[in-house]
C-alpha atoms as a PDB file:
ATOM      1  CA  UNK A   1     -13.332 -32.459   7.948  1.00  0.00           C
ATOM      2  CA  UNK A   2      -9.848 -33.470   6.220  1.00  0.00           C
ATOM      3  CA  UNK A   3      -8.983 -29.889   4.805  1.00  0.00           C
ATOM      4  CA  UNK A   4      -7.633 -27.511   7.654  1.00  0.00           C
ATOM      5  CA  UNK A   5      -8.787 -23.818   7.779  1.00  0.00           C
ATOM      6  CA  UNK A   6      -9.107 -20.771   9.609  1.00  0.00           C
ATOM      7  CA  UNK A   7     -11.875 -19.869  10.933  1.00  0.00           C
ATOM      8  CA  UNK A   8     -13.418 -16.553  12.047  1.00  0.00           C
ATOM      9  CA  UNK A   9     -16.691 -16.611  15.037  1.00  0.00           C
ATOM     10  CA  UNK A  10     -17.989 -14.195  16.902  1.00  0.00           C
ATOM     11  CA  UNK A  11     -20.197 -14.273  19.803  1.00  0.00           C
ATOM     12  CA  UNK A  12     -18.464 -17.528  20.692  1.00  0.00           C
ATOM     13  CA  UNK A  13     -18.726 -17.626  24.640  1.00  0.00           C
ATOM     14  CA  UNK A  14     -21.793 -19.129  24.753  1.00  0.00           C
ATOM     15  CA  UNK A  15     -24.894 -21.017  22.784  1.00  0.00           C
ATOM     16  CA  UNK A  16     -24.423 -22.067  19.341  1.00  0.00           C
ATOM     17  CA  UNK A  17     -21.339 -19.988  18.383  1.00  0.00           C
ATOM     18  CA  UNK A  18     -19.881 -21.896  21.999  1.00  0.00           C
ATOM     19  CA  UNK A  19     -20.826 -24.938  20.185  1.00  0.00           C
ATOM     20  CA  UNK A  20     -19.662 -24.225  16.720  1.00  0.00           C
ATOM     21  CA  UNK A  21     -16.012 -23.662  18.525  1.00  0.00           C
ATOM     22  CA  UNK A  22     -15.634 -26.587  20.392  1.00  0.00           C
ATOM     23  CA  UNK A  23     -16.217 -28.887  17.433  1.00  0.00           C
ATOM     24  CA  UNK A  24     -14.191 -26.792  15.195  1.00  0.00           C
ATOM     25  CA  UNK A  25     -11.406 -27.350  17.978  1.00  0.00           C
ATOM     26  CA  UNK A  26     -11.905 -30.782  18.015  1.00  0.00           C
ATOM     27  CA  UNK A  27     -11.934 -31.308  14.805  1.00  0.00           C
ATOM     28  CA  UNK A  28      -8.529 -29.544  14.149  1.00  0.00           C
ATOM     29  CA  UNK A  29      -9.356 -26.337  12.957  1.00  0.00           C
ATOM     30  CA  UNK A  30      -7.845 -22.994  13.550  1.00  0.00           C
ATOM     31  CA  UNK A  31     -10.287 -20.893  15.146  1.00  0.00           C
ATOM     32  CA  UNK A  32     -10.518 -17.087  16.145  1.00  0.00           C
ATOM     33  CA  UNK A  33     -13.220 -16.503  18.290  1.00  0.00           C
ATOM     34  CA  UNK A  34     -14.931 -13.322  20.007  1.00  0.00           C
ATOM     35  CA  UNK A  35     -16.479 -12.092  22.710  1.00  0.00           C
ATOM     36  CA  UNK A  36     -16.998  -8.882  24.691  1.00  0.00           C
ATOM     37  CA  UNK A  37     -15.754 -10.692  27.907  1.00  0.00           C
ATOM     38  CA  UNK A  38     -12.543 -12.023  27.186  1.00  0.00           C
ATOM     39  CA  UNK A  39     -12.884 -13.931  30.128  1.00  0.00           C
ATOM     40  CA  UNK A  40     -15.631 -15.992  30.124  1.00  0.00           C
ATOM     41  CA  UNK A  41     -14.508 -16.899  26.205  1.00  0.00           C
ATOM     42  CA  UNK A  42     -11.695 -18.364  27.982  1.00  0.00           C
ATOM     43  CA  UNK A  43     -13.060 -19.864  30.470  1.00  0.00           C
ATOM     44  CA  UNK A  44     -15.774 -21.558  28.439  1.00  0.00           C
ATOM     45  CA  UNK A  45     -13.163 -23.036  25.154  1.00  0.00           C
ATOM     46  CA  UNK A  46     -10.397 -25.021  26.733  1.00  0.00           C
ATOM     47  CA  UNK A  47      -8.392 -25.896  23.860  1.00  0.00           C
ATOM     48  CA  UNK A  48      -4.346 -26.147  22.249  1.00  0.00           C
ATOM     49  CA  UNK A  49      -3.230 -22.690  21.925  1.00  0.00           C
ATOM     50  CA  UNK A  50      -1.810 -22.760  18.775  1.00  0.00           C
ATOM     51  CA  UNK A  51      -4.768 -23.825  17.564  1.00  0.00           C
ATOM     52  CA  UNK A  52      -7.409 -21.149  19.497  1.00  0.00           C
ATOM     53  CA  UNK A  53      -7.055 -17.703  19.788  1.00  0.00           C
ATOM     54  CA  UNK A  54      -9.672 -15.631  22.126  1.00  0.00           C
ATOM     55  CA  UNK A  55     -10.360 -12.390  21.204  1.00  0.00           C
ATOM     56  CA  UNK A  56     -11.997  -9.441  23.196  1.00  0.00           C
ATOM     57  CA  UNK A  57     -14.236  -7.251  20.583  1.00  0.00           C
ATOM     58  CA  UNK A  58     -16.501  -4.886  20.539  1.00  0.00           C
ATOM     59  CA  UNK A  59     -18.496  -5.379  16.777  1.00  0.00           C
ATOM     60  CA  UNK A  60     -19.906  -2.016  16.656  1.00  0.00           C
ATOM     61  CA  UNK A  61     -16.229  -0.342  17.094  1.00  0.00           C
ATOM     62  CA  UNK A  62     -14.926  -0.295  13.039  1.00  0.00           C
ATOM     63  CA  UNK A  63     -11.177  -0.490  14.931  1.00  0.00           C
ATOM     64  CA  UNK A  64     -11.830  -3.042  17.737  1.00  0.00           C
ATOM     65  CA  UNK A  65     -13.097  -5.254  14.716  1.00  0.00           C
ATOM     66  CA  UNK A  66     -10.195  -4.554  12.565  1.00  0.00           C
ATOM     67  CA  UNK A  67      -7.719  -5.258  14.896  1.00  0.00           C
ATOM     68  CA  UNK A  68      -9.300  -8.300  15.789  1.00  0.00           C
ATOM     69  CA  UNK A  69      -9.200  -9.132  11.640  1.00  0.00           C
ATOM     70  CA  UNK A  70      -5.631  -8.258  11.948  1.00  0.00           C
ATOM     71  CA  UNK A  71      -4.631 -10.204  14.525  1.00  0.00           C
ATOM     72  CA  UNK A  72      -6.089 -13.457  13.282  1.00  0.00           C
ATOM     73  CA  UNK A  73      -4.179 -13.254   9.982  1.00  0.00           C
ATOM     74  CA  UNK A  74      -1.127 -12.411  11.869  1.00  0.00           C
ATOM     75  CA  UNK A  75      -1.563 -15.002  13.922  1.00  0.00           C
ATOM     76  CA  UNK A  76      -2.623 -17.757  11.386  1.00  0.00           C
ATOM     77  CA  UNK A  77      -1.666 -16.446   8.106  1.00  0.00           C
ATOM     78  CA  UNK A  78      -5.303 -15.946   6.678  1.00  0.00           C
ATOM     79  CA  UNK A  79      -8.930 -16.241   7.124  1.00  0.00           C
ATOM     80  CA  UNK A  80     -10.802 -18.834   5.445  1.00  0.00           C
ATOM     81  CA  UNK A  81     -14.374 -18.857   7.143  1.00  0.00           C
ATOM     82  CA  UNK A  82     -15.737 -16.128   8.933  1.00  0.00           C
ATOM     83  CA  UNK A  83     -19.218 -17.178  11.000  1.00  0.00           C
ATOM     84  CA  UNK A  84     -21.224 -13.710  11.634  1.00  0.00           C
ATOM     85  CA  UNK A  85     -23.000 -15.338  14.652  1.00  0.00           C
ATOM     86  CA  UNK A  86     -23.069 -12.871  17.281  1.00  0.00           C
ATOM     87  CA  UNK A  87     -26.240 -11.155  18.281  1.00  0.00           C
ATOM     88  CA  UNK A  88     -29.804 -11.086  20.541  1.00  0.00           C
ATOM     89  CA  UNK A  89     -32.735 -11.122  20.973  1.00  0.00           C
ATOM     90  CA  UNK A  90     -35.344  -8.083  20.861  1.00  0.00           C
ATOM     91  CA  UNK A  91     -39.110  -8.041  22.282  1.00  0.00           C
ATOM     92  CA  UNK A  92     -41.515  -5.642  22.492  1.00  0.00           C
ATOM     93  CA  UNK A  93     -43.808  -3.562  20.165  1.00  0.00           C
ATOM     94  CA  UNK A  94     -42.294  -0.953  18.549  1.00  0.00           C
ATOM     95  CA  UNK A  95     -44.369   1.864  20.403  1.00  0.00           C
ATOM     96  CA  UNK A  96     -42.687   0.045  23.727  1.00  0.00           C
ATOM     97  CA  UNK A  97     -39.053  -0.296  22.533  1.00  0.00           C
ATOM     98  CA  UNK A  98     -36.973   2.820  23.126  1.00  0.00           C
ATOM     99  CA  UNK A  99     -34.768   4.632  20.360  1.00  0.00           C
ATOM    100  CA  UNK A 100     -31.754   3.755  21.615  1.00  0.00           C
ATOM    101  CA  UNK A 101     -33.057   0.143  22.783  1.00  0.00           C
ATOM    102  CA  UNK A 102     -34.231  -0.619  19.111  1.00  0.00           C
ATOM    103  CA  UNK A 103     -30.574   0.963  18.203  1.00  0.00           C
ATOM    104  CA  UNK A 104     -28.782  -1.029  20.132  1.00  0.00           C
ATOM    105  CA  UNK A 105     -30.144  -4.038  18.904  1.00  0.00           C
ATOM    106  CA  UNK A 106     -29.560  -3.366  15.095  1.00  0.00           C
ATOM    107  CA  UNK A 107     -25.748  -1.978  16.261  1.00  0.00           C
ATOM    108  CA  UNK A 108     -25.278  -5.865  17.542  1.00  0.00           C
ATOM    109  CA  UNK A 109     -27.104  -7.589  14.909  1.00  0.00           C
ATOM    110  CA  UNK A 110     -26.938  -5.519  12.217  1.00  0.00           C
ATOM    111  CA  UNK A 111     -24.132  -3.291  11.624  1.00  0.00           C
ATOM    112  CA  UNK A 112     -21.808  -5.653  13.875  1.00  0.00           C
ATOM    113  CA  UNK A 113     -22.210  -8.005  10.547  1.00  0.00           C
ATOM    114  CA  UNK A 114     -21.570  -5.374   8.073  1.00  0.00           C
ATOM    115  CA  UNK A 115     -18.172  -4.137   9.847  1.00  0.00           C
ATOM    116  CA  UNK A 116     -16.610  -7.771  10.199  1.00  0.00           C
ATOM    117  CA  UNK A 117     -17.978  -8.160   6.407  1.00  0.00           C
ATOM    118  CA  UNK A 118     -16.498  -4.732   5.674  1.00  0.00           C
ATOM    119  CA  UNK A 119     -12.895  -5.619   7.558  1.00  0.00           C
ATOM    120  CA  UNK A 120     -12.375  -9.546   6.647  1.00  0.00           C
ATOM    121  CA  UNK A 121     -13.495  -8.725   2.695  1.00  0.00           C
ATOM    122  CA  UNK A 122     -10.201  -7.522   1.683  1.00  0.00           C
ATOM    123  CA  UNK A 123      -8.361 -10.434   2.612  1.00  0.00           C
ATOM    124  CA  UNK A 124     -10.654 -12.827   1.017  1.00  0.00           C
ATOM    125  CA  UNK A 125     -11.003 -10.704  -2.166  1.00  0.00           C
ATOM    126  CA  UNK A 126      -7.108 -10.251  -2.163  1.00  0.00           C
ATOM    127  CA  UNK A 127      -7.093 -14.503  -1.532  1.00  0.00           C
ATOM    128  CA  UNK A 128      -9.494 -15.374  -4.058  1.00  0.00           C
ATOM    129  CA  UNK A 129     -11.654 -17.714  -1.539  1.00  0.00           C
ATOM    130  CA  UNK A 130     -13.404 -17.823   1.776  1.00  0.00           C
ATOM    131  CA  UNK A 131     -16.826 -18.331   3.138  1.00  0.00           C
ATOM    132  CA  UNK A 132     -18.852 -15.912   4.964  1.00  0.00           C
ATOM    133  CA  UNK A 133     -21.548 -17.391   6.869  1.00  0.00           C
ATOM    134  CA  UNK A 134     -24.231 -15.160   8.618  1.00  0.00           C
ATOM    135  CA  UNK A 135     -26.355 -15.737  10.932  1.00  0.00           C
ATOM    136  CA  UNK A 136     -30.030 -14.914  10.841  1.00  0.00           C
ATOM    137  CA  UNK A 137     -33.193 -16.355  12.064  1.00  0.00           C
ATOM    138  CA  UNK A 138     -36.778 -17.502  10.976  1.00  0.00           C
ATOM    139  CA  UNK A 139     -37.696 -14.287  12.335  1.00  0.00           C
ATOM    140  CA  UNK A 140     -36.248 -12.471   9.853  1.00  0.00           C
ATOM    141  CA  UNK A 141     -38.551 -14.387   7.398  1.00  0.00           C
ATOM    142  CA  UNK A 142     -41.559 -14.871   9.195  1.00  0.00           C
ATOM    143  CA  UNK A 143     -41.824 -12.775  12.102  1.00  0.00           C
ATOM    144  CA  UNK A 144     -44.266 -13.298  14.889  1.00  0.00           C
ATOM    145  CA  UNK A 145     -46.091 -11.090  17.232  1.00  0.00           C
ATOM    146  CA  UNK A 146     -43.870  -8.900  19.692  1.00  0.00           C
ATOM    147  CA  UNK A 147     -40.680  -9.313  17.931  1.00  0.00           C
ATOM    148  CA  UNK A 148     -40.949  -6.555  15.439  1.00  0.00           C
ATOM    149  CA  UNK A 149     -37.149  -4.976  15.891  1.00  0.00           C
ATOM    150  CA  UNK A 150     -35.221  -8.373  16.094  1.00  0.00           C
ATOM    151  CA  UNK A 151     -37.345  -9.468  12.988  1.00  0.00           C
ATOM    152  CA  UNK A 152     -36.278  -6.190  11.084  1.00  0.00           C
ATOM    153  CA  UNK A 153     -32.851  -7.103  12.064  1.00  0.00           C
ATOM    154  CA  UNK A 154     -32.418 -10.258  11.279  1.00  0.00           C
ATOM    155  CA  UNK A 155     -34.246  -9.970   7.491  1.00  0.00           C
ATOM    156  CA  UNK A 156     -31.779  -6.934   7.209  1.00  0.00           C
ATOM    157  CA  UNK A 157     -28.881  -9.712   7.831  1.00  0.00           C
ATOM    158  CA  UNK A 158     -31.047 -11.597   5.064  1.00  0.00           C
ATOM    159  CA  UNK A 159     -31.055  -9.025   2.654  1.00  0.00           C
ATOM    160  CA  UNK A 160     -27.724  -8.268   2.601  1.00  0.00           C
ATOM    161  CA  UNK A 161     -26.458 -11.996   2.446  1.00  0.00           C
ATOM    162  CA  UNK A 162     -28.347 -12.118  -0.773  1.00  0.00           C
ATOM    163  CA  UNK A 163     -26.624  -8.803  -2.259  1.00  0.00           C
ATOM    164  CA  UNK A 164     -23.034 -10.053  -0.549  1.00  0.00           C
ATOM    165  CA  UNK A 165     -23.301 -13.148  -2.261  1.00  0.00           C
ATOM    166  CA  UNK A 166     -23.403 -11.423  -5.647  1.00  0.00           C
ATOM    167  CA  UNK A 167     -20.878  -9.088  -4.848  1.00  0.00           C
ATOM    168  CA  UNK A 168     -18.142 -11.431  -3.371  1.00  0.00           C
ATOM    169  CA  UNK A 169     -18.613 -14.529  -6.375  1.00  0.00           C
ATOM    170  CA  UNK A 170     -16.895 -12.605  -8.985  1.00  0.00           C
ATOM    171  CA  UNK A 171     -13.744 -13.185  -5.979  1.00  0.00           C
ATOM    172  CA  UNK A 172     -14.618 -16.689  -5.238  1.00  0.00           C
ATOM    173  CA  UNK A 173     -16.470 -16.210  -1.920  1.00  0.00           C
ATOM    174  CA  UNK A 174     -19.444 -17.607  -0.877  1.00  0.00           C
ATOM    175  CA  UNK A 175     -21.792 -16.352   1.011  1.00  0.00           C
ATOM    176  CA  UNK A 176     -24.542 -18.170   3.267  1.00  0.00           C
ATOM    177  CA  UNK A 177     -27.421 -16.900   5.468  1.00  0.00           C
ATOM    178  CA  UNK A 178     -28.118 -19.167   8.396  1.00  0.00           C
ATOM    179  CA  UNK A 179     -31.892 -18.909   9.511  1.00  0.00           C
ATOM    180  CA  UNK A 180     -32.428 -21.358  12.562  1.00  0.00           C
ATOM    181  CA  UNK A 181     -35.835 -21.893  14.679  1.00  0.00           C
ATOM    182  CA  UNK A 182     -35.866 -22.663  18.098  1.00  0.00           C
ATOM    183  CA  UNK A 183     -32.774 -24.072  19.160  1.00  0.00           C
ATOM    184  CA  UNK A 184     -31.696 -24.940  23.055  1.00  0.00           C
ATOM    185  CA  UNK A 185     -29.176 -22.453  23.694  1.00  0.00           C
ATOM    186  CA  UNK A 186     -29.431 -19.486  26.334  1.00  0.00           C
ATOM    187  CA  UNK A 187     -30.985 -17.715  23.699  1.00  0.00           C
ATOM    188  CA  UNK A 188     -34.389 -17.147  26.036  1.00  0.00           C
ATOM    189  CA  UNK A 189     -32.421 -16.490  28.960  1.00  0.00           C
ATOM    190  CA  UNK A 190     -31.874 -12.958  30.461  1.00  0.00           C
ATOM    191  CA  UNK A 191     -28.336 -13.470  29.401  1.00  0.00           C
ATOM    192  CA  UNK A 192     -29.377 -13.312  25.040  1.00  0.00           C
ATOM    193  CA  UNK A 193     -32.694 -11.590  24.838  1.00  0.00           C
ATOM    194  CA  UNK A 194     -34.139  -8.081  26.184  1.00  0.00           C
ATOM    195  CA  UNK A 195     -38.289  -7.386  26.746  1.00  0.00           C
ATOM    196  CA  UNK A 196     -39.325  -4.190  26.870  1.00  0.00           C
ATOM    197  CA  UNK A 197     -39.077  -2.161  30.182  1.00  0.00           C
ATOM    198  CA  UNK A 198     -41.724   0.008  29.130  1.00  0.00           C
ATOM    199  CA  UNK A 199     -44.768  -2.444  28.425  1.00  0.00           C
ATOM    200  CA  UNK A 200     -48.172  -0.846  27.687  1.00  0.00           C
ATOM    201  CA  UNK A 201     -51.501  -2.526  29.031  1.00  0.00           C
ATOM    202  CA  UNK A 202     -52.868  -2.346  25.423  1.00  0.00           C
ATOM    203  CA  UNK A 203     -50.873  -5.021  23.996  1.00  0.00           C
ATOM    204  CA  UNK A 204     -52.224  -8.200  25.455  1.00  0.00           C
ATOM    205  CA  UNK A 205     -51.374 -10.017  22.438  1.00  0.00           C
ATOM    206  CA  UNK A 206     -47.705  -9.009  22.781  1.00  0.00           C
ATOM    207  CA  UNK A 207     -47.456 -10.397  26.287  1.00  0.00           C
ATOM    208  CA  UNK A 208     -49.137 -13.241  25.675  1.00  0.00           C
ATOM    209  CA  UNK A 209     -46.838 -14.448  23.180  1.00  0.00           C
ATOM    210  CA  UNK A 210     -43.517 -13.411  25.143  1.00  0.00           C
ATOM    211  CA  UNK A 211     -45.072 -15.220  28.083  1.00  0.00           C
ATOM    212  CA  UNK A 212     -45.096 -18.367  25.111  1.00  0.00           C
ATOM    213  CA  UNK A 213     -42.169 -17.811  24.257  1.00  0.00           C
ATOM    214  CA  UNK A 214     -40.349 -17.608  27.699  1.00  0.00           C
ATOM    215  CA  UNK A 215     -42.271 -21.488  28.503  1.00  0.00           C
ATOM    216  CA  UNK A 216     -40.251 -22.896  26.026  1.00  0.00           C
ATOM    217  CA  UNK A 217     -36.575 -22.147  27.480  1.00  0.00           C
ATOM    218  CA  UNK A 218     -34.960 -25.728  27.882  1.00  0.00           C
ATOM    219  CA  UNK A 219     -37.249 -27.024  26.037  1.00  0.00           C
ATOM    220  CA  UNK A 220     -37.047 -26.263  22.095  1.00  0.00           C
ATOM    221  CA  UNK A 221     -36.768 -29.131  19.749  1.00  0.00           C
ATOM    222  CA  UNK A 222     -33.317 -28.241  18.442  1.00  0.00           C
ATOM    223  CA  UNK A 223     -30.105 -29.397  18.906  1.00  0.00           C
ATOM    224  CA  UNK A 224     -27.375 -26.697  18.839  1.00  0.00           C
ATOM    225  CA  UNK A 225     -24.808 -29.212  18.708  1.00  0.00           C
ATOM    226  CA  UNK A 226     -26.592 -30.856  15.128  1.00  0.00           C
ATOM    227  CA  UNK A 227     -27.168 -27.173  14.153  1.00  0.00           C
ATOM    228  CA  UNK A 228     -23.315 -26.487  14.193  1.00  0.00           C
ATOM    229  CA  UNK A 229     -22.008 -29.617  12.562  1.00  0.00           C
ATOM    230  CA  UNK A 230     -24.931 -28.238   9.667  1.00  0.00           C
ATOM    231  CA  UNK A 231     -22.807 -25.307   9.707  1.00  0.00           C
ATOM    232  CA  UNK A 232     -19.781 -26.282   9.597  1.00  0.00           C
ATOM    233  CA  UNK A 233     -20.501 -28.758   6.683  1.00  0.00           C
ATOM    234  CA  UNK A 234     -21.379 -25.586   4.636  1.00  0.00           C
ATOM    235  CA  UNK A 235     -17.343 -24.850   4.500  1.00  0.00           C
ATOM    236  CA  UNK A 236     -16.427 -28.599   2.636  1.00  0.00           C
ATOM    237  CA  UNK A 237     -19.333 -27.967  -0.085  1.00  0.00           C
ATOM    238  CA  UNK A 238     -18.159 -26.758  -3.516  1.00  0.00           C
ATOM    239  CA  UNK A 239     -21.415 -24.752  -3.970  1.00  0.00           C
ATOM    240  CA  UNK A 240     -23.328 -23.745  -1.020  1.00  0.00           C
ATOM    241  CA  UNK A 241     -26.127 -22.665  -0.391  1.00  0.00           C
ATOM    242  CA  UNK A 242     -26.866 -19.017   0.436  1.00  0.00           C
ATOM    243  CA  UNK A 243     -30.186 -19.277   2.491  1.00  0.00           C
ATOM    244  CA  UNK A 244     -30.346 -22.690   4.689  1.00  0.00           C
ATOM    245  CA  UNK A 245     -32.829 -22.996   7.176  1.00  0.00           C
ATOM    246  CA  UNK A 246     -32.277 -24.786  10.332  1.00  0.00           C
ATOM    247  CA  UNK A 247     -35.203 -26.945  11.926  1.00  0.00           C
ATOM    248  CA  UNK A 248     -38.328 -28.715  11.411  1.00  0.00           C
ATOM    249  CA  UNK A 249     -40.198 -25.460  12.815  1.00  0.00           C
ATOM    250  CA  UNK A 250     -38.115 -23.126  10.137  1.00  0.00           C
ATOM    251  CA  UNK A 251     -39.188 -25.104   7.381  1.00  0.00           C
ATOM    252  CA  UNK A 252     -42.745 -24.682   8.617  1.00  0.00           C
ATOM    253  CA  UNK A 253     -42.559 -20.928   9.304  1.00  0.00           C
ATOM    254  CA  UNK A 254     -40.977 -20.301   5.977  1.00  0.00           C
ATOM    255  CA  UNK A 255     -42.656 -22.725   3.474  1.00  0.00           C
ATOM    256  CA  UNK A 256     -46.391 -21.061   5.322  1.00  0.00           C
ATOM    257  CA  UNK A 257     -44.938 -17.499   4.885  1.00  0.00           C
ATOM    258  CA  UNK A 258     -43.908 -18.186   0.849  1.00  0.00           C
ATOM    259  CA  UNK A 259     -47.336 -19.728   0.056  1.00  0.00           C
ATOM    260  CA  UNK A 260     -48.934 -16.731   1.608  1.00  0.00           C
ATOM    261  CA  UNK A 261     -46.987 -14.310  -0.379  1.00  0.00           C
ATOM    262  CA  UNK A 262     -47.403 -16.092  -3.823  1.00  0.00           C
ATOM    263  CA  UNK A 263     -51.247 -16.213  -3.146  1.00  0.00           C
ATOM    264  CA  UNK A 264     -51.494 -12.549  -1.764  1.00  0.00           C
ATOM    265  CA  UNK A 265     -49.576 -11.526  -4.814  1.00  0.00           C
ATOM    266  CA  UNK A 266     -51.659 -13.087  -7.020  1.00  0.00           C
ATOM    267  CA  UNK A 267     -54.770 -11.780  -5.418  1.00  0.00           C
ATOM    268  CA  UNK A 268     -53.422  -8.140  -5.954  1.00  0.00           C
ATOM    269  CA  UNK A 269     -51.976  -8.966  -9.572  1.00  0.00           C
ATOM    270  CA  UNK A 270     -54.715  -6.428 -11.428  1.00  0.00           C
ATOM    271  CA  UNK A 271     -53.978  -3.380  -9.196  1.00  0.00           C
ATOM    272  CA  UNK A 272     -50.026  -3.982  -9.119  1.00  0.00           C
ATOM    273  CA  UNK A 273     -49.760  -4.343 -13.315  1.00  0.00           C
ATOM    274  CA  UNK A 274     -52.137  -1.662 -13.210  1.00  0.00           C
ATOM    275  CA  UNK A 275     -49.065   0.917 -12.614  1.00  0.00           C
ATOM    276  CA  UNK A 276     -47.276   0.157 -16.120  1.00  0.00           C
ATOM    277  CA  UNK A 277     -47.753   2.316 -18.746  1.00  0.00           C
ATOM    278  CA  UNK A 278     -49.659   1.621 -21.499  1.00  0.00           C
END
C-alpha cells in the first residue's frame, strides 16, 4: 500500500475492525478508530501516535459522531476511507425479541451507519474523493433461521450501500458493502452477539440452530486477518466494487439464494405481469 491515507473505523477494539487497524498501522496509514470503551481500544492497538488516534463514540449520538468526524480531520487534515464496521449480532424470533432489544440492535447496526455516513459525507463531497466501506453480512442476503432482526439489519446496511453509491459518484466516492460469512472473530462470543432472554418452547427450530451456531465459535473457516487485507485492498482499486462477499460459505449462501429468486420469479411471472394494464 504505497499511497498514504486516512482512514476512518469504528468498532475497532476487537475482531475484524481490531484486525483491519493493526495492519493499517503497520502498513503506515493514518487511522482513526472507535470504540465505546476508550480503554480497551487502547489497550488492544499499540501503535506511533501520530499515526493512531483512539476515539471514544457512541454511533447512535448524531454529536458524539460528529465530534469524533471533527476531530479526525483536525487531527489529520481529512478523511479518505471511512470503514462502517461496528455492530452485533441479534438472535431470536421476532415474537421473542423485545421492542427495545430489536431497537437496539438496528440503533448499532443500522442507524450508527447512516450518522457516520451522514457526518463524514460533507467532507468527502467538499474533497471530491473517499471511500466508504460498510459492513454487512451474508445474513443480510440470505438469512437463516433465528436471526430474523440482525438479517433485517444488515440487508438494510445493503440497501442503502446500493442507493449511497449512486448518490456519492456524481462526488467521486465510492461506496462498497462488505458481506462476510463466518469469520473467527469474537463475533459468537457473549461479548458481539445477544439471544433472546425471553425464548418460547415453540420454537425448536430456532434453538436448534443457535445451539449450531454457538458449536462453531473458534472454529469458522475464515481468516479475519485475510478478510481485512481484502478490505483494505478495496481503497488502491480505481473502480471498486460495491457488493463483495467474503468467504467460500458467502459465495454459497448467496449464489443458492439468487438462483432461488430468479426461478421463484419466473414461476410467478403470469400473476406478477398480470397487474399491468392492458
Amino acid at each position: 500500500m504505497g499511497i498514504k491515507k486516512v482512514w476512518f473505523v469504528t468498532g475497532a477494539s476487537k475482531g475484524l475492525g481490531l484486525s483491519l487497524v493493526n495492519q493499517l498501522l503497520k502498513a503506515g496509514q493514518s487511522v482513526a478508530a472507535t470504540s465505546r470503551n476508550l480503554n480497551d481500544l487502547i489497550a488492544a492497538v499499540h501503535a506511533n501516535a501520530e499515526k493512531f488516534l483512539p476515539l471514544s463514540v457512541n454511533l447512535g449520538d448524531e454529536q458524539s459522531v460528529e465530534q469524533a468526524i471533527k476531530a479526525t480531520v483536525k487531527h489529520f487534515g481529512r478523511i479518505d476511507i471511512v470503514i462502517n464496521n461496528a455492530g452485533y449480532g441479534i438472535g431470536g424470533s421476532i415474537e421473542e425479541l423485545t421492542d427495545e432489544e430489536t431497537r437496539n440492535s438496528f440503533d448499532v447496526n443500522v442507524f450508527g451507519t447512516f450518522n457516520v455516513i451522514r457526518k463524514v459525507s460533507p467532507y468527502l463531497r467538499v474533497q471530491r474523493s473517499g471511500h466508504i466501506i460498510n459492513i454487512a453480512s451474508i445474513a443480510g442476503i440470505a438469512g437463516a433461521t433465528g436471526w430474523a432482526v440482525y438479517s433485517a439489519a444488515k440487508a438494510a446496511v445493503i440497501a442503502l450501500s446500493e442507493v449511497l453509491a449512486e448518490d456519492l459518484k456524481a462526488f467521486g466516492v465510492n461506496v462498497t458493502v462488505v458481506a462476510p460469512g463466518a469469520f473467527r472473530t469474537s463475533f459468537l462470543t457473549s461479548e458481539s452477539l445477544v439471544l433472546t432472554k425471553n425464548p418460547i418452547a415453540d420454537y425448536e427450530d430456532v434453538r436448534a440452530v443457535h445451539s449450531r451456531y454457538l458449536k462453531m465459535d473458534g472454529e469458522q473457516v475464515g481468516d479475519p486477518e485475510k478478510a481485512a487485507a481484502a478490505m483494505i485492498s478495496l481503497a488502491s482499486m480505481p473502480t471498486p466494487p460495491i457488493h463483495l462477499l467474503l468467504g467460500n460459505d458467502a459465495l454459497q449462501r448467496a449464489t443458492t439464494k439468487t438462483d432461488a429468486l430468479i426461478k421463484e420469479y419466473q414461476d410467478w411471472k403470469a400473476i406478477t405481469i398480470s397487474t399491468d394494464f392492458d
